[in-house]
PDB file of N, CA and C in Angstrom:
ATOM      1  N   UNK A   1      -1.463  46.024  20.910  1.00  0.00           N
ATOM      2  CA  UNK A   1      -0.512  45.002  20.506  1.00  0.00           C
ATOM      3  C   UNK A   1       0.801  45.692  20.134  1.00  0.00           C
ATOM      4  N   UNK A   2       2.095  45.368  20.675  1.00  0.00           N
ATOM      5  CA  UNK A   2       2.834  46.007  20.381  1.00  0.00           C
ATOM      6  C   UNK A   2       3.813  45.506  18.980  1.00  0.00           C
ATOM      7  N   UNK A   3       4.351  46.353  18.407  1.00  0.00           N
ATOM      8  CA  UNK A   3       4.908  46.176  17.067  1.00  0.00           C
ATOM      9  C   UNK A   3       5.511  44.665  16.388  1.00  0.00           C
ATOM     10  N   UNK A   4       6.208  44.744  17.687  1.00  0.00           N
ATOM     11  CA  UNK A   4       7.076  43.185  17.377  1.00  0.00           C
ATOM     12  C   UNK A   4       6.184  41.904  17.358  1.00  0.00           C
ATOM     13  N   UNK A   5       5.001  42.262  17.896  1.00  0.00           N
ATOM     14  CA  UNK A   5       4.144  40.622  18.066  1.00  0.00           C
ATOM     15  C   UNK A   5       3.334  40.966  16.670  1.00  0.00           C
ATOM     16  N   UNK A   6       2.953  42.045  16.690  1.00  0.00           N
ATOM     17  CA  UNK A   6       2.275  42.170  14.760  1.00  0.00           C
ATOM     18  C   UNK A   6       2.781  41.393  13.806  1.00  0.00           C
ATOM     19  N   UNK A   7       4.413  42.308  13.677  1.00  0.00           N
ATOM     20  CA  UNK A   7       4.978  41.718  12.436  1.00  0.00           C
ATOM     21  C   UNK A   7       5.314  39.985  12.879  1.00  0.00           C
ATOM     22  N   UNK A   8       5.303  39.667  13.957  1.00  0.00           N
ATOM     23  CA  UNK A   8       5.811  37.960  14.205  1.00  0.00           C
ATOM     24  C   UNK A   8       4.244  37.333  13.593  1.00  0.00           C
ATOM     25  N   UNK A   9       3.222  37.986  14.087  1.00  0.00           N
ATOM     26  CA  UNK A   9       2.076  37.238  13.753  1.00  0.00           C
ATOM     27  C   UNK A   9       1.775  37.471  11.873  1.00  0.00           C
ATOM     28  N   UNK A  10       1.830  38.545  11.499  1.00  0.00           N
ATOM     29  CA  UNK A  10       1.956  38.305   9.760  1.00  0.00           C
ATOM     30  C   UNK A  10       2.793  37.697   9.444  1.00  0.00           C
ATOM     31  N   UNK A  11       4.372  37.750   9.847  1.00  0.00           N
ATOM     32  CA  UNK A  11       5.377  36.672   8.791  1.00  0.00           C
ATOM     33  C   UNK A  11       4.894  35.459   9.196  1.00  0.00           C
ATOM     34  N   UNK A  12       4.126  34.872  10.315  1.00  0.00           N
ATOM     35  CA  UNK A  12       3.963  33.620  10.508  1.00  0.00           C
ATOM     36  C   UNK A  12       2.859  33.409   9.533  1.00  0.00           C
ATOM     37  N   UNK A  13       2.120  34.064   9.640  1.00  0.00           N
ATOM     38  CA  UNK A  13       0.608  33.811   8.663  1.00  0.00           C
ATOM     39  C   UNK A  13       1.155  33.931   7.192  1.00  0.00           C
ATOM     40  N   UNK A  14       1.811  34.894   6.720  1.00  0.00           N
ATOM     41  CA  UNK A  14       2.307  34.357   5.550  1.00  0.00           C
ATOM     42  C   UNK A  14       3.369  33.869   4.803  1.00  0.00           C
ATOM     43  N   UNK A  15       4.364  32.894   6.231  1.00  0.00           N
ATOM     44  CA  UNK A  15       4.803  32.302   6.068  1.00  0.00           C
ATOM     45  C   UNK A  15       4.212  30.490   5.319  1.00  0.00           C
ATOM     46  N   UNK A  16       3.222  30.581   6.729  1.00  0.00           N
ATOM     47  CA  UNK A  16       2.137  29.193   6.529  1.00  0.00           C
ATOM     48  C   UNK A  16       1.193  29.114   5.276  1.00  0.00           C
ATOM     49  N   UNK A  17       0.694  30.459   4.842  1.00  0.00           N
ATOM     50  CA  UNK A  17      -0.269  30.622   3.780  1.00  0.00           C
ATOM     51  C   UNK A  17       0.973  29.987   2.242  1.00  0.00           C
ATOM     52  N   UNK A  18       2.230  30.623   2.308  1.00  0.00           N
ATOM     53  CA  UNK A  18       3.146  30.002   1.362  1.00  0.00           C
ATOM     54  C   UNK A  18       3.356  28.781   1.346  1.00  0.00           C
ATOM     55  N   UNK A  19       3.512  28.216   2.116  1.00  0.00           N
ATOM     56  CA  UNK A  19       3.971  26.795   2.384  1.00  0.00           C
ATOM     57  C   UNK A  19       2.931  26.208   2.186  1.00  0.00           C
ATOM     58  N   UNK A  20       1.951  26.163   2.485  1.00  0.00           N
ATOM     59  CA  UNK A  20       0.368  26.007   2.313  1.00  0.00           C
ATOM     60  C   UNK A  20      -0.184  25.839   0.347  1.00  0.00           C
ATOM     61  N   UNK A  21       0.146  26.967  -0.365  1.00  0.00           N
ATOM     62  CA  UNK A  21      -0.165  27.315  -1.488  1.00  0.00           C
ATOM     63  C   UNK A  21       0.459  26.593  -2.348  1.00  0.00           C
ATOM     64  N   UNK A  22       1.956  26.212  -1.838  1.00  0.00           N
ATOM     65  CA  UNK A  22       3.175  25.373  -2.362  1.00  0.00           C
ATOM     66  C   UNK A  22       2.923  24.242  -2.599  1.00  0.00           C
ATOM     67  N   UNK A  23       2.581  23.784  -1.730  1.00  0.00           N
ATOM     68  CA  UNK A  23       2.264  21.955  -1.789  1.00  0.00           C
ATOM     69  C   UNK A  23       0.835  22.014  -2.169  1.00  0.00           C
ATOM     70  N   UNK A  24      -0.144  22.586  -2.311  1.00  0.00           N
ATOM     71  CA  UNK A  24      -1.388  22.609  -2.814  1.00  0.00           C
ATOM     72  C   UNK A  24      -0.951  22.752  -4.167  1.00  0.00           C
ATOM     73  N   UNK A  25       0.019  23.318  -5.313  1.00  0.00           N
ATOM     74  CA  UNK A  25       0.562  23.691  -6.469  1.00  0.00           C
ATOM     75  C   UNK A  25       0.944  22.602  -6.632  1.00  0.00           C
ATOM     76  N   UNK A  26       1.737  21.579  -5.824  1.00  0.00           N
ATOM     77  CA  UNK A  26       2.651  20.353  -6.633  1.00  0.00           C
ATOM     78  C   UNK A  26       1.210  19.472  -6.133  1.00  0.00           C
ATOM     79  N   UNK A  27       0.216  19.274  -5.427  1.00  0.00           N
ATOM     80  CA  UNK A  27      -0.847  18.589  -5.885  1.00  0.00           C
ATOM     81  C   UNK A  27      -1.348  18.520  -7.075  1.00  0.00           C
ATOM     82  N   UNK A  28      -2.036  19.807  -7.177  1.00  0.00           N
ATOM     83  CA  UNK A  28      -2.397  19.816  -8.751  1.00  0.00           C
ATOM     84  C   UNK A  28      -1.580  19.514  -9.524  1.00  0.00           C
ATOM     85  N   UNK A  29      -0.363  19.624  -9.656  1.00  0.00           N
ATOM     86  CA  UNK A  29       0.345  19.623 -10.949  1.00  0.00           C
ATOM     87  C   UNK A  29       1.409  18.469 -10.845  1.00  0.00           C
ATOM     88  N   UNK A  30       0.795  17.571  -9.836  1.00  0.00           N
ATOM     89  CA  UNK A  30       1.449  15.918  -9.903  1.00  0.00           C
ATOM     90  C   UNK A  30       1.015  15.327 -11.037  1.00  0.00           C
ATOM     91  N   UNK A  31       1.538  14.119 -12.098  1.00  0.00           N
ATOM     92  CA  UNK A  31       1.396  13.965 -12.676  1.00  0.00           C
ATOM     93  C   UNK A  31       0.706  12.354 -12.078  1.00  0.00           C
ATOM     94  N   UNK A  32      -0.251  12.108 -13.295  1.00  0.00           N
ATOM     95  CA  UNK A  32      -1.822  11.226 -12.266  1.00  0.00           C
ATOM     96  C   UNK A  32      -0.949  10.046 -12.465  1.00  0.00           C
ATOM     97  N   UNK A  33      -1.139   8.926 -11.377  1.00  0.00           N
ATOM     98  CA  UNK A  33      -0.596   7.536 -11.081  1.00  0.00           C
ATOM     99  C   UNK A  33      -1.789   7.052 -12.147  1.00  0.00           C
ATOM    100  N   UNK A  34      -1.121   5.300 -12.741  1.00  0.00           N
ATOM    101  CA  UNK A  34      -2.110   4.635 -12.767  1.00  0.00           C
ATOM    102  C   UNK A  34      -3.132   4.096 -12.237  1.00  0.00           C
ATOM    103  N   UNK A  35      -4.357   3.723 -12.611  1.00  0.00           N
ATOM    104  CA  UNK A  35      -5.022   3.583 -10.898  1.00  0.00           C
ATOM    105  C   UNK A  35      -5.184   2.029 -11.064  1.00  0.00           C
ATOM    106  N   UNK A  36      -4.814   0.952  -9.932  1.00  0.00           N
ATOM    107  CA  UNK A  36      -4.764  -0.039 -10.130  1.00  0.00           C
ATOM    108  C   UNK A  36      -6.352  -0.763 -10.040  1.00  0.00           C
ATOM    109  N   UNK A  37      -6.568  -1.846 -10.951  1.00  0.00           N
ATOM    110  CA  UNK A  37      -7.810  -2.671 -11.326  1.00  0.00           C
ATOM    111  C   UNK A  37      -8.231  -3.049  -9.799  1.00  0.00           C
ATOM    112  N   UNK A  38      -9.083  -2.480  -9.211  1.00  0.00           N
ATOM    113  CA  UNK A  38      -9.536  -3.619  -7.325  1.00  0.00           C
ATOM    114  C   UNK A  38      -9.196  -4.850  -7.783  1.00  0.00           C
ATOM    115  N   UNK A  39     -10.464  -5.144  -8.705  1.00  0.00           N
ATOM    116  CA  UNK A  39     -11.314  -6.338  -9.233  1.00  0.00           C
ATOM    117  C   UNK A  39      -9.929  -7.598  -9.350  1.00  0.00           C
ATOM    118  N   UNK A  40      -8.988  -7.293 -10.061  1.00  0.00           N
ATOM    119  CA  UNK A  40      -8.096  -7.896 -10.266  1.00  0.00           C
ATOM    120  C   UNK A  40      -6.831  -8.377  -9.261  1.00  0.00           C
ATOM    121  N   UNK A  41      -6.790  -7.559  -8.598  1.00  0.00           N
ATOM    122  CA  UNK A  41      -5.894  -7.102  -7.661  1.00  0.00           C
ATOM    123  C   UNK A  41      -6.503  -7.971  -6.525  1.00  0.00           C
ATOM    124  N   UNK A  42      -7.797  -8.438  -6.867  1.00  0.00           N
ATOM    125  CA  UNK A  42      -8.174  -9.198  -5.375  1.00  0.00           C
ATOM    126  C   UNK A  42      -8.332 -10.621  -6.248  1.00  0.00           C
ATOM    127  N   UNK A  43      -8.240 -11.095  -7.445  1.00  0.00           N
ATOM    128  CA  UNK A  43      -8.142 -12.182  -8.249  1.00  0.00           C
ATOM    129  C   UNK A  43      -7.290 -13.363  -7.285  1.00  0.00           C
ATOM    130  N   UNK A  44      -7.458 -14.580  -7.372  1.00  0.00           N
ATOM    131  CA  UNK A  44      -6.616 -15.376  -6.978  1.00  0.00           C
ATOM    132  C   UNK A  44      -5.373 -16.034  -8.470  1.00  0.00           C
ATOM    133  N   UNK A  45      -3.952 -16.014  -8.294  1.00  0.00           N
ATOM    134  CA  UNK A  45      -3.477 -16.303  -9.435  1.00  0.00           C
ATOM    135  C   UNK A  45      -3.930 -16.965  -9.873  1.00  0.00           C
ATOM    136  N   UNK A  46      -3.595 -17.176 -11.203  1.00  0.00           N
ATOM    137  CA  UNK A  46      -3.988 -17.550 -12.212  1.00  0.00           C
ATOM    138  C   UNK A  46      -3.211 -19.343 -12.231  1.00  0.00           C
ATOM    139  N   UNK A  47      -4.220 -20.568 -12.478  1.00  0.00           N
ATOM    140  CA  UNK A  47      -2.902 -21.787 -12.692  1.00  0.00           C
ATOM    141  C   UNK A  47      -3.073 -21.750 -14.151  1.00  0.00           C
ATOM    142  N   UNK A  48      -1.114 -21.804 -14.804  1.00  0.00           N
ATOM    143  CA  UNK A  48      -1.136 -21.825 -15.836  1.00  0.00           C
ATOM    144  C   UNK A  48      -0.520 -22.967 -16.533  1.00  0.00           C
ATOM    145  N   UNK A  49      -0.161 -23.525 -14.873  1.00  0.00           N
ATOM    146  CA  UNK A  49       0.289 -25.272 -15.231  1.00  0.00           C
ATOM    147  C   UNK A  49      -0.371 -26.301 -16.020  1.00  0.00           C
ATOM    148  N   UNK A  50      -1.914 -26.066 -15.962  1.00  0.00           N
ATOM    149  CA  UNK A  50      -2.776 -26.722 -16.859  1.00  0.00           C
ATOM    150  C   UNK A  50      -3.068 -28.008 -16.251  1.00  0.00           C
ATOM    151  N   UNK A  51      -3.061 -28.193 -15.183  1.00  0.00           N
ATOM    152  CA  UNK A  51      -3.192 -28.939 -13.818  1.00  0.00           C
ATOM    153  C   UNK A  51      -4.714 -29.136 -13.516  1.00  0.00           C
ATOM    154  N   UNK A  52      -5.333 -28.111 -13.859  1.00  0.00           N
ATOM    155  CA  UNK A  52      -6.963 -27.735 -13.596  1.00  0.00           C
ATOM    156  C   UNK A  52      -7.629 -28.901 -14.646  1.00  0.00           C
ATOM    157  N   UNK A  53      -6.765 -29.053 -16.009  1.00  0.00           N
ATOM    158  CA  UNK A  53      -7.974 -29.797 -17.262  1.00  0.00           C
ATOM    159  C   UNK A  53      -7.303 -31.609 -17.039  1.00  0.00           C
ATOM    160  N   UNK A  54      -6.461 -31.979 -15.963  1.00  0.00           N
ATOM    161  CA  UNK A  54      -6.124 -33.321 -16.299  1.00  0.00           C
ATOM    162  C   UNK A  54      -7.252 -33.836 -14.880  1.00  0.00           C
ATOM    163  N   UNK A  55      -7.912 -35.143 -15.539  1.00  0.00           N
ATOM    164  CA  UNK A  55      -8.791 -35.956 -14.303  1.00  0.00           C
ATOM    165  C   UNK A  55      -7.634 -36.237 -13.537  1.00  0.00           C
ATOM    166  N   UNK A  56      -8.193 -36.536 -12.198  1.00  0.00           N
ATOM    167  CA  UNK A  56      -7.572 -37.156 -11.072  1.00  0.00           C
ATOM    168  C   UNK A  56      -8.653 -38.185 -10.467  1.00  0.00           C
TER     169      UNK A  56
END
């Protein structure tokens, strides 16, 4: 293998291994979302007209 394809093949490898390590770092150290309720989130609104307690 001659010289120049060596060093192209390490700066690439630890080019990618950096870039790689980088965004694996701001994973961990994202700060956690709330996690939203399913259960609720699949709820049908709510009537708060009060429409539901008059006879028809």
């Amino acid at each position: 293998m001659e010289t120049s394809a060596l060093i192209t093949m390490v700066l690439v490898q630890v080019a990618v291994t950096a870039i790689t390590g980088y965004f694996f770092y701001r994973v961990l150290t994202a700060p956690q979302r709330p996690e939203p309720d399913s259960y609720t989130d699949n709820d049908p609104p709510e009537d708060t007209t009060g429409d539901h307690l008059v006879d028809k």
